[in-house]
N, C-alpha and C. Protein backbone atom coordinates (compact mmCIF):
# COMPACT_ATOMS: atom_id res chain seq x y z
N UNK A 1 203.25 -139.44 112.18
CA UNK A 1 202.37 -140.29 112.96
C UNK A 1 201.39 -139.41 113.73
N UNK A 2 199.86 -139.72 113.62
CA UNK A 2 198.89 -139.32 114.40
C UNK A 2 199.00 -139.34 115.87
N UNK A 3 199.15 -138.41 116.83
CA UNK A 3 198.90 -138.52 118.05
C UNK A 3 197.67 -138.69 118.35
N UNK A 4 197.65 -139.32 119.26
CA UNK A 4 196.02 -139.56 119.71
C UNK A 4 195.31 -138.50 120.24
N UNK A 5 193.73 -138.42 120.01
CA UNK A 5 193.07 -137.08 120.37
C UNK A 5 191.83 -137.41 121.01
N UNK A 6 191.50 -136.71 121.89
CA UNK A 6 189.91 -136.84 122.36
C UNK A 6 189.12 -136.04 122.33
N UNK A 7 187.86 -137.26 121.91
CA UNK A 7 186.91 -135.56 121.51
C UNK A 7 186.61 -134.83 122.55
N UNK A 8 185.40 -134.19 122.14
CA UNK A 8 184.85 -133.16 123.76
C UNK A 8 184.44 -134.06 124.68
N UNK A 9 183.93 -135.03 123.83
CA UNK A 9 182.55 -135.64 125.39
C UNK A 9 183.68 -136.65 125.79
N UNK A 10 184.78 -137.46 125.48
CA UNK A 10 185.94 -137.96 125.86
C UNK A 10 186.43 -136.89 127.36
N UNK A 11 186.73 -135.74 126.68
CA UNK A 11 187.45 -134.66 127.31
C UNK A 11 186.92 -134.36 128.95
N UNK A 12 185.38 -134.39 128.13
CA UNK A 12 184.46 -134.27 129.58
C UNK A 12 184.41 -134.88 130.46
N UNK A 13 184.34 -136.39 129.78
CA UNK A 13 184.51 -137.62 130.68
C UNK A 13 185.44 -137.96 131.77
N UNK A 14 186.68 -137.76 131.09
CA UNK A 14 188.00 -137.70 131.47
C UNK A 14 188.49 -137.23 132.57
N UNK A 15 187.73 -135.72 132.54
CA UNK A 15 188.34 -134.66 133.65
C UNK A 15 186.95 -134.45 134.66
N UNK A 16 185.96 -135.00 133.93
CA UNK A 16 184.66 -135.03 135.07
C UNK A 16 184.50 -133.58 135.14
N UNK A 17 183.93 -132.73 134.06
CA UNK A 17 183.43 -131.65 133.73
C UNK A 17 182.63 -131.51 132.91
N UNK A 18 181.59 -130.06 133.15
CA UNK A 18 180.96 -130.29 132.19
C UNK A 18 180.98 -129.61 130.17
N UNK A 19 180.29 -130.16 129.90
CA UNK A 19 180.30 -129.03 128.47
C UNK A 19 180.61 -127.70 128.62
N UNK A 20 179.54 -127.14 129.39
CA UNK A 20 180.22 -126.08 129.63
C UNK A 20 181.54 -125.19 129.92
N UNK A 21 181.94 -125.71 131.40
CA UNK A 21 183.11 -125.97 131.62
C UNK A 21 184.16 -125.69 131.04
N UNK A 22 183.99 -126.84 130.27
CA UNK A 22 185.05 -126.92 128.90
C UNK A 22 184.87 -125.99 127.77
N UNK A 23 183.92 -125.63 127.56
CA UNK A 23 183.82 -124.26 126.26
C UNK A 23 184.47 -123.24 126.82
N UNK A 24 183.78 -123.16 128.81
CA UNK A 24 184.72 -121.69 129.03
C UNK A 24 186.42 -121.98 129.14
N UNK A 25 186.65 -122.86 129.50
CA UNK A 25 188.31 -122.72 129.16
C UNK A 25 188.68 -122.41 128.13
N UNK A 26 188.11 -122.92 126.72
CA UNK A 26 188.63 -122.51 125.19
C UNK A 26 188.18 -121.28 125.40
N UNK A 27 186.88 -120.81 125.45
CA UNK A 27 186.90 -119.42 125.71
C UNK A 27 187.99 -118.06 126.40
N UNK A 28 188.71 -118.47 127.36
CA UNK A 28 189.12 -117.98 128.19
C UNK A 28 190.84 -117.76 127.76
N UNK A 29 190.86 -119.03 126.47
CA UNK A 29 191.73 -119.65 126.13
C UNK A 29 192.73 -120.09 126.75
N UNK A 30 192.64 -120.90 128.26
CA UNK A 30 192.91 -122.22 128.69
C UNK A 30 193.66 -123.30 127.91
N UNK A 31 192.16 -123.71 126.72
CA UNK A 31 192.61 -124.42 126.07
C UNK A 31 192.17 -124.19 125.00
N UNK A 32 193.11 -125.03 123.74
CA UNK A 32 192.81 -124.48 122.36
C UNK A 32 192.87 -125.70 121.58
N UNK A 33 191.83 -126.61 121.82
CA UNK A 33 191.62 -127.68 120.71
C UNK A 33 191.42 -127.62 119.40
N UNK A 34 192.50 -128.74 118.64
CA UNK A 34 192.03 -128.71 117.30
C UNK A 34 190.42 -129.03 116.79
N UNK A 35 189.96 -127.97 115.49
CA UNK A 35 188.83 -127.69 115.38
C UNK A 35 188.35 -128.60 114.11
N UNK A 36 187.80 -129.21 114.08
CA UNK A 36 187.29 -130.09 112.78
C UNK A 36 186.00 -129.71 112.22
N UNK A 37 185.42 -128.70 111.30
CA UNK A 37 184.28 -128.66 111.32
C UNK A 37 183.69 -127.74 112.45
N UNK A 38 182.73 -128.51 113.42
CA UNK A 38 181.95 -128.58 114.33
C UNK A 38 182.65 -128.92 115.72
N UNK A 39 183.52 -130.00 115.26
CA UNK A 39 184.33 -130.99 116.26
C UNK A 39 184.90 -130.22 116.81
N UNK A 40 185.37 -130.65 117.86
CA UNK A 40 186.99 -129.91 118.88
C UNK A 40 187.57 -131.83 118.98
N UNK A 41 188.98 -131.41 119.00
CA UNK A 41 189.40 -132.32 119.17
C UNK A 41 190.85 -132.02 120.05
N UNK A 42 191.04 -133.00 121.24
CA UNK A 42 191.85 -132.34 122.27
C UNK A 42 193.62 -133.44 122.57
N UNK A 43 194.38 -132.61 121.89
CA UNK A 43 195.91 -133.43 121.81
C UNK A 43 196.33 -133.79 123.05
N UNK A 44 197.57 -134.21 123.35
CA UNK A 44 198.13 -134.82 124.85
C UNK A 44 198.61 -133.43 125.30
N UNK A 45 199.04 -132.56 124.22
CA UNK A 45 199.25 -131.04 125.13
C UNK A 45 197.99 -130.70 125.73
N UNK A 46 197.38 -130.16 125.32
CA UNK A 46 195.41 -130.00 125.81
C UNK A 46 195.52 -130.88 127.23
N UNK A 47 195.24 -132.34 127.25
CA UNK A 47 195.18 -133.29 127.98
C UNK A 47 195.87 -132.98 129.31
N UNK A 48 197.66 -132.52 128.79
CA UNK A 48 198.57 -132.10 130.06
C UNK A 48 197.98 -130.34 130.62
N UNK A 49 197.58 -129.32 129.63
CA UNK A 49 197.26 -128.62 129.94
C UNK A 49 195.65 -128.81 131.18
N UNK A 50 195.08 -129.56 130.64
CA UNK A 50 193.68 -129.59 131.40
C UNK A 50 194.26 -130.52 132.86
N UNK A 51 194.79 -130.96 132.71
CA UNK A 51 195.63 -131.48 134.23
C UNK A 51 195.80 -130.72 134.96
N UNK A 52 196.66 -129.86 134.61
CA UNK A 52 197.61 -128.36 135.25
C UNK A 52 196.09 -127.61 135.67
N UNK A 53 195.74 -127.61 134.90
CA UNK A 53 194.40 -126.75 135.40
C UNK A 53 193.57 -127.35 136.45
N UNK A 54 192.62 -128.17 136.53
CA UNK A 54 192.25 -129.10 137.26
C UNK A 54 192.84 -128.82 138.78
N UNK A 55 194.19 -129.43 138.55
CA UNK A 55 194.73 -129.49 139.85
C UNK A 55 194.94 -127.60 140.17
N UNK A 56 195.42 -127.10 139.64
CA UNK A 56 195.49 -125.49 140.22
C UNK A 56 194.18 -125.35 140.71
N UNK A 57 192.92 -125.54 139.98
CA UNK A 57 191.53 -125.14 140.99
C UNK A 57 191.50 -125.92 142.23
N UNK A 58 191.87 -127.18 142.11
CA UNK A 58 191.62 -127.92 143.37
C UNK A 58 192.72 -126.89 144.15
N UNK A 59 193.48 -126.40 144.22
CA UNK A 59 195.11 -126.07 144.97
C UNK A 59 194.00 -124.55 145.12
N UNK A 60 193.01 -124.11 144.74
CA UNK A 60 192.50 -122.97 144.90
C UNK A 60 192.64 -121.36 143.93
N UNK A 61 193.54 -121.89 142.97
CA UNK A 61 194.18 -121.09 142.25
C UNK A 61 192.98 -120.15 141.18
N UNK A 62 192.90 -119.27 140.64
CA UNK A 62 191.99 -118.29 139.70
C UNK A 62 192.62 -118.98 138.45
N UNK A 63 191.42 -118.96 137.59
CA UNK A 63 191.75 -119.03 136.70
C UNK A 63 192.14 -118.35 135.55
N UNK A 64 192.26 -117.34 135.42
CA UNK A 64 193.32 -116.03 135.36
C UNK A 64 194.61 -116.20 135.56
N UNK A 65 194.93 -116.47 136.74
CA UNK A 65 196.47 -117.07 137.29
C UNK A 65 196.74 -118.17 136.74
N UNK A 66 195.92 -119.10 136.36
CA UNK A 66 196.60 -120.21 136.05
C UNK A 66 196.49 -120.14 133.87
N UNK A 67 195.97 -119.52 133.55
CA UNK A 67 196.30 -118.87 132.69
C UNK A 67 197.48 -118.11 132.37
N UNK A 68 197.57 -117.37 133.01
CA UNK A 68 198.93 -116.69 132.87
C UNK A 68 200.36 -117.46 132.78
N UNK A 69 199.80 -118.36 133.91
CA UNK A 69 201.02 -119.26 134.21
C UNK A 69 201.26 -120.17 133.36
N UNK A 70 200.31 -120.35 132.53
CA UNK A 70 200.53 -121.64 131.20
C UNK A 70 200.83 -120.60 129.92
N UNK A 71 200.96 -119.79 130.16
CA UNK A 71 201.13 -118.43 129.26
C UNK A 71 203.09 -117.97 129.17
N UNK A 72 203.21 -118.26 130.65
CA UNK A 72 204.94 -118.11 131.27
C UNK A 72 205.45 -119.57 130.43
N UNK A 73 205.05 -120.45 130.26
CA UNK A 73 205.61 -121.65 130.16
C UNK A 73 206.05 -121.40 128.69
N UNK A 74 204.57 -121.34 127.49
CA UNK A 74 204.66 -120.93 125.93
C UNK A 74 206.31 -119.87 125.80
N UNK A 75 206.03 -118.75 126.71
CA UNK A 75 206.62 -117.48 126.35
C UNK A 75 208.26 -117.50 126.77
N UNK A 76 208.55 -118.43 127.90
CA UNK A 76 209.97 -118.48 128.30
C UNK A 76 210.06 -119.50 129.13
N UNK A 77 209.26 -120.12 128.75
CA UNK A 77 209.82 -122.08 129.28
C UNK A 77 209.54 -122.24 130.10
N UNK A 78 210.69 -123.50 131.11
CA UNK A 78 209.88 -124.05 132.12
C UNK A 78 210.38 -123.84 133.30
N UNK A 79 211.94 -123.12 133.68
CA UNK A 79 212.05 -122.45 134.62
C UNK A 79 211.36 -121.55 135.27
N UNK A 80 211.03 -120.41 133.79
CA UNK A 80 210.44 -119.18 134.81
C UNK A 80 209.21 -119.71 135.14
N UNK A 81 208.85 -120.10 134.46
CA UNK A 81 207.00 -120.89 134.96
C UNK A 81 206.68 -121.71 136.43
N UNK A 82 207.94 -122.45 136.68
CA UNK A 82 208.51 -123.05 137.77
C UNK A 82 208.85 -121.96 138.72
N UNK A 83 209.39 -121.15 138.70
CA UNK A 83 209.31 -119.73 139.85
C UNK A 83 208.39 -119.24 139.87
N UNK A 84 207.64 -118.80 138.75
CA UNK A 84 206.33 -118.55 139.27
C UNK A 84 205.59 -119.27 139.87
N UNK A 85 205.10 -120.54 140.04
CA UNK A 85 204.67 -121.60 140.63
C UNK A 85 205.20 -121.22 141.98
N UNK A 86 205.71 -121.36 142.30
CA UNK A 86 206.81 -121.02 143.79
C UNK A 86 206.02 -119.90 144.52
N UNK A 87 206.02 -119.15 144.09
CA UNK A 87 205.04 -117.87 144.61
C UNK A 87 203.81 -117.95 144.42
N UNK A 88 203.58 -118.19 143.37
CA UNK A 88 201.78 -118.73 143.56
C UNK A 88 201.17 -119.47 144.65
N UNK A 89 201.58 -120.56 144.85
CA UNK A 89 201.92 -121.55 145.99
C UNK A 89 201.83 -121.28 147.44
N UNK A 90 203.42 -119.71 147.60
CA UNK A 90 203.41 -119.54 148.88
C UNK A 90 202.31 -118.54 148.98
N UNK A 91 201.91 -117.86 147.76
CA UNK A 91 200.73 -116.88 148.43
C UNK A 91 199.45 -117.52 148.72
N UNK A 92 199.19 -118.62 147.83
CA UNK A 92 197.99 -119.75 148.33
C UNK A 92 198.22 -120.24 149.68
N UNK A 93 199.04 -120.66 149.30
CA UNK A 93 199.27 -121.44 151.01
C UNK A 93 198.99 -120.22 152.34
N UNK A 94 199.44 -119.34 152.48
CA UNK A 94 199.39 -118.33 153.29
C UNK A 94 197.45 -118.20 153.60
N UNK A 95 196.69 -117.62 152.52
CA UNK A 95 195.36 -117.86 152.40
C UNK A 95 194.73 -118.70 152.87
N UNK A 96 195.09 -120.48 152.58
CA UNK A 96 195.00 -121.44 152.82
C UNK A 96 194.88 -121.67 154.40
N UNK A 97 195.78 -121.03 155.13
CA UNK A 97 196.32 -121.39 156.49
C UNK A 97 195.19 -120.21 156.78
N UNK A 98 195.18 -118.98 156.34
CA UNK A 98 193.81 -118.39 156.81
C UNK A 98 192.39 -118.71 157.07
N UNK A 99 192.31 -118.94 155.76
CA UNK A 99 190.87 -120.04 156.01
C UNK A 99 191.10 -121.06 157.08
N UNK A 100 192.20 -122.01 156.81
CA UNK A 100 191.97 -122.86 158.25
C UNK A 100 191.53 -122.46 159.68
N UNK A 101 192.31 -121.37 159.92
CA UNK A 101 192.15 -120.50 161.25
C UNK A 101 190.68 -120.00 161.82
N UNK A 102 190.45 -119.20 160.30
CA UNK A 102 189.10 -118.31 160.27
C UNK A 102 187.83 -119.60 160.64
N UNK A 103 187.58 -120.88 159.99
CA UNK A 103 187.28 -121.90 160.12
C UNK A 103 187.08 -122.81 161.64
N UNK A 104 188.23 -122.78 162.29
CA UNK A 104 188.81 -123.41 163.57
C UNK A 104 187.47 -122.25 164.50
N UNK A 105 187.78 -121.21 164.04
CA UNK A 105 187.46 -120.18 164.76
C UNK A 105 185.80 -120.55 165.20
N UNK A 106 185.32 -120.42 163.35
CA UNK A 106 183.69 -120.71 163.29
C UNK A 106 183.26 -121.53 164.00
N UNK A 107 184.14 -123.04 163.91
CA UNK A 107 183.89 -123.97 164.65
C UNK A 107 183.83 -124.23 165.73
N UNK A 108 184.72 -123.47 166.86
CA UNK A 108 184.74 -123.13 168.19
C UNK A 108 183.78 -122.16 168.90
N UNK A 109 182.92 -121.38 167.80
CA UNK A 109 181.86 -120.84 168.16
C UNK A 109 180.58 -121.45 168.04
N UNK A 110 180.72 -122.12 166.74
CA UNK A 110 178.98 -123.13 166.53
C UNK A 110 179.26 -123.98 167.84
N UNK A 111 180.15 -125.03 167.95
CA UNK A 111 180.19 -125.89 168.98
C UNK A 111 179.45 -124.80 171.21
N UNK A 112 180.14 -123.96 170.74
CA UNK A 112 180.03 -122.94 172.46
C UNK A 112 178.60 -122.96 172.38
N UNK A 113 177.80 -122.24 170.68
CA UNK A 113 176.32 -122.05 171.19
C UNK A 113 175.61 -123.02 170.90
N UNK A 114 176.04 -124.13 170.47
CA UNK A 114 175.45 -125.69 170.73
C UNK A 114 175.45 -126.14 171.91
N UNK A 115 176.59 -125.70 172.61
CA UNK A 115 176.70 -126.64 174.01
C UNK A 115 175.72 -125.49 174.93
N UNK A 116 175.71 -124.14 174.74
CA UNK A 116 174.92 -123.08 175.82
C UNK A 116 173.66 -123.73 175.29
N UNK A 117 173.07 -124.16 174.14
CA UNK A 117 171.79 -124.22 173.47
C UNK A 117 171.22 -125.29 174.47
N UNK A 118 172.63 -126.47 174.01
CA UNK A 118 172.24 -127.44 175.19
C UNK A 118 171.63 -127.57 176.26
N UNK A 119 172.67 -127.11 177.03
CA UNK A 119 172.77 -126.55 178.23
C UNK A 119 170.94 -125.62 178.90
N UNK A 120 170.78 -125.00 178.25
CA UNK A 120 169.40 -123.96 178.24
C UNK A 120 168.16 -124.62 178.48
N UNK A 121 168.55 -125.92 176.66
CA UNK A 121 167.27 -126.81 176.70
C UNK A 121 167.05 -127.76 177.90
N UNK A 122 168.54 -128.42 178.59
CA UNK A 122 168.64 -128.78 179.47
C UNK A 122 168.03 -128.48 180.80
N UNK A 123 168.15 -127.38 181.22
CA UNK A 123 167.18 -126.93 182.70
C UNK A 123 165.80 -126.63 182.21
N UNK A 124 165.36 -126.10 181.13
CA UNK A 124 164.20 -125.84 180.76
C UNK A 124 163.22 -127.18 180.58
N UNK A 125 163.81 -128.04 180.54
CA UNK A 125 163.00 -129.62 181.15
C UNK A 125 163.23 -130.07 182.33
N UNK A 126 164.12 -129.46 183.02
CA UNK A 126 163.89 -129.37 184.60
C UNK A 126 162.80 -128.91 185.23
C-alpha cells in the first residue's frame, strides 16, 4: 500500500517555508525526499522529520545539531537520541535564560535614557 506523499509546494505550504528553505535542508541532508524525475516527493518520515526540525529552530537549535541529532536516531535509536535531546535542551535553555537577562538589561537601559530624554525635553520647555 502507497503511503501518502507531498509534493514540494505541498511541503512548503505545510511547514510555511520557502523553496528555498526546503532545497537547503535536502542539501544539508535534513531531508531526503523521494525523487521522481524532476519531482521531490516527501513521505510521513520527511513530514515527522520536517516537524523535529521546525520546532528545534523555533527551540533555537543549529541546524547542524539538529542534524546530527536525527542522525543519533537512524544510527542507534531512540533512547540515545532522547539523551541527547536532554543536553541539547539544558545547554539551550542555559543560553536562553542569558539572552533573557542580557535583554532585561537592554531594556532597563533604553527605558533610564527615555525617561532622562524625557525628563531634559521636559525643562527645556520650561
Amino acid at each position: 500500500m502507497n503511503e501518502p506523499r507531498l509534493t514540494f509546494k505541498e511541503m512548503c505550504t505545510r511547514f510555511e517555508v520557502t523553496p528555498r528553505t526546503l532545497r537547503y535542508y535536502e542539501y544539508i541532508e535534513l531531508l531526503q525526499p523521494e525523487k521522481e524525475g524532476r519531482n521531490r516527493f516527501y513521505t510521513p518520515r520527511e513530514v515527522a522529520r520536517m516537524t523535529l526540525i521546525m520546532r528545534g529552530r523555533r527551540y533555537g537549535f543549529a541546524l547542524e545539531d539538529l542534524r546530527q541529532w536525527l542522525l543519533i536516531y537512524e544510527q542507534h535509536g531512540t533512547k540515545p537520541q532522547m539523551k541527547t535531546f536532554v543536553e541539547m535542551a539544558d545547554r539551550q535553555m542555559i543560553e536562553l535564560q542569558r539572552q533573557r537577562e542580557e535583554l532585561a538589561q537592554v531594556i532597563a537601559d533604553l527605558k533610564a535614557m527615555r525617561d532622562l530624554a524625557e525628563s531634559l525635553s521636559a525643562e527645556a520647555d520650561d
